[in-house]
Protein backbone atom coordinates (compact mmCIF):
# COMPACT_ATOMS: atom_id res chain seq x y z
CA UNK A 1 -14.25 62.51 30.93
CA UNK A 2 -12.90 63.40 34.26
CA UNK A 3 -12.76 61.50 37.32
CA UNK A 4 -11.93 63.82 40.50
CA UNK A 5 -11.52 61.22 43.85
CA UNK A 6 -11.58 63.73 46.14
CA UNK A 7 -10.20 62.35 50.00
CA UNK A 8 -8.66 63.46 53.04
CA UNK A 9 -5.19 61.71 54.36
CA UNK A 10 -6.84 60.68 58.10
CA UNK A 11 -9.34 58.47 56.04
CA UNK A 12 -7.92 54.96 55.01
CA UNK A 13 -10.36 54.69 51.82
CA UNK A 14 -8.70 56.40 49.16
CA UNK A 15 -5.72 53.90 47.66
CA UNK A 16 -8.48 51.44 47.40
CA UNK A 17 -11.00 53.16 46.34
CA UNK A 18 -8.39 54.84 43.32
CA UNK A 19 -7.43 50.69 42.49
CA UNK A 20 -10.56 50.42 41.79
CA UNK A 21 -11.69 52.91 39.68
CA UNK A 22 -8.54 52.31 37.91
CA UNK A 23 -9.20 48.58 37.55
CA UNK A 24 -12.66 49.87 35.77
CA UNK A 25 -10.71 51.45 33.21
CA UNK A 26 -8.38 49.51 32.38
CA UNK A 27 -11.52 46.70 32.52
CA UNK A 28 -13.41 48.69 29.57
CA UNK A 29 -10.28 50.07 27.96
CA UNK A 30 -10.63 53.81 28.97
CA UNK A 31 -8.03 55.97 29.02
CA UNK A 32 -8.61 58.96 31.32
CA UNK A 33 -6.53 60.78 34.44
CA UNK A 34 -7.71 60.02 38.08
CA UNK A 35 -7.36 63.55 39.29
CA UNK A 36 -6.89 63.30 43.22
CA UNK A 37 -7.85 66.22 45.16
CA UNK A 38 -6.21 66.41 49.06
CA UNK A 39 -9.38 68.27 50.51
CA UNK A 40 -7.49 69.16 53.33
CA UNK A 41 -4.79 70.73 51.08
CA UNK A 42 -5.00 74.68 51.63
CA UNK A 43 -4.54 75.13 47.84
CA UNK A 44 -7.65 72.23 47.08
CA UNK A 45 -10.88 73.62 45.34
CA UNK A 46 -13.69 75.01 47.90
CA UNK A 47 -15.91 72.82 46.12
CA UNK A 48 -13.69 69.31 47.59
CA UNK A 49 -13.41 71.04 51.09
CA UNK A 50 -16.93 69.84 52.38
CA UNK A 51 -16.98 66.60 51.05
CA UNK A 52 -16.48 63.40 52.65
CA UNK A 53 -13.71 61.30 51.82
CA UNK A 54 -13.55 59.52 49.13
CA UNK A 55 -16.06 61.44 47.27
CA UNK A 56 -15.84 60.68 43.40
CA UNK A 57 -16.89 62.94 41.05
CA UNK A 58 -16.60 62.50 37.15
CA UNK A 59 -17.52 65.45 34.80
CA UNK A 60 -18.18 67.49 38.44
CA UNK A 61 -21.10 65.11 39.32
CA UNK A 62 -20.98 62.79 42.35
CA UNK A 63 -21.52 59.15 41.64
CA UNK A 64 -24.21 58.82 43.88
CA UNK A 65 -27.09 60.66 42.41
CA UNK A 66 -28.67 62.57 45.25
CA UNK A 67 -25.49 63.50 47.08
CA UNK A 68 -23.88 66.17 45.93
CA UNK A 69 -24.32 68.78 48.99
CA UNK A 70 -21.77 68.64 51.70
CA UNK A 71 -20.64 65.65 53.49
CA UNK A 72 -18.18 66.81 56.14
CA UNK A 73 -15.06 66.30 57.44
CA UNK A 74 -15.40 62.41 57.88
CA UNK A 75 -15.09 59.15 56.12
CA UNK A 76 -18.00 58.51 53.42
CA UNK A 77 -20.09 55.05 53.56
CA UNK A 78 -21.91 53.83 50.44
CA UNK A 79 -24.48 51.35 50.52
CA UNK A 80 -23.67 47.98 48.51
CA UNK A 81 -26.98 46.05 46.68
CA UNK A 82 -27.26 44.40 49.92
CA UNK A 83 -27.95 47.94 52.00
CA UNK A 84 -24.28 46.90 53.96
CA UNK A 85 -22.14 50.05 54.88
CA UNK A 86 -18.63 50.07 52.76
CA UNK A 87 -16.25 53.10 52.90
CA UNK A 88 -15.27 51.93 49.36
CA UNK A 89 -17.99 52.62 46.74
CA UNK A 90 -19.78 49.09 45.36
CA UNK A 91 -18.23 48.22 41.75
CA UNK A 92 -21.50 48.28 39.98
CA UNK A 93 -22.14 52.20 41.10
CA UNK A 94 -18.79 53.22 39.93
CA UNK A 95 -18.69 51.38 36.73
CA UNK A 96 -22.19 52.69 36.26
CA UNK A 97 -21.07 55.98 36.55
CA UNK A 98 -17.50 55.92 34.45
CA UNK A 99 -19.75 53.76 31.52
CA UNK A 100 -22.33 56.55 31.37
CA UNK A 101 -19.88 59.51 31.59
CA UNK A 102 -17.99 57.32 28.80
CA UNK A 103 -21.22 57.17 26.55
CA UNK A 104 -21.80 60.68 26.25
CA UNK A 105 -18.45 61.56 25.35
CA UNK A 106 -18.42 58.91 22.01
């Protein structure tokens, strides 16, 4: 599996966003890299360059199904169970995600 966070340095969203997913893993006893992608970086993948940040995408596919064309240069909101705005992704979305990705690899 591979988990590409994907975030620019003017948004504030990324170290917590990175605890988390890494609090999922160690949670379910993965062991996989967090590969973090500077989209502003000159040398960063075209692909990373028009997302928003943090954008987290594991086996290439964004963890919000439906939102995998461009997002911009700005910070990314997700919507928690409640519909309430969160530049940090909800748990249950993320863990979703890493336990599927997870499944199909075992």
């Amino acid at each position: 599996m591979e988990i590409q966070l994907v975030y620019e340095t003017t948004c504030p969203n990324k170290e917590t966003t990175k605890r988390l997913i890494e609090n999922i893993l160690l949670t379910h006893g993965i062991l996989t890299d967090i590969i973090e992608i500077d989209k502003d970086d000159p040398n960063a993948p075209n692909f990373a360059k028009n997302l928003s940040s943090p954008t987290i995408l594991i086996d290439g596919k964004d963890i919000e199904e439906g939102t995998e064309g461009p997002g911009g240069n700005s910070c990314r909101l997700y919507k928690n169970e409640s519909g309430k705005l969160s530049g940090i992704p909800p748990r249950h979305l993320l863990e979703n995600a890493i336990l599927e990705a997870n499944r199909k690899i075992h």
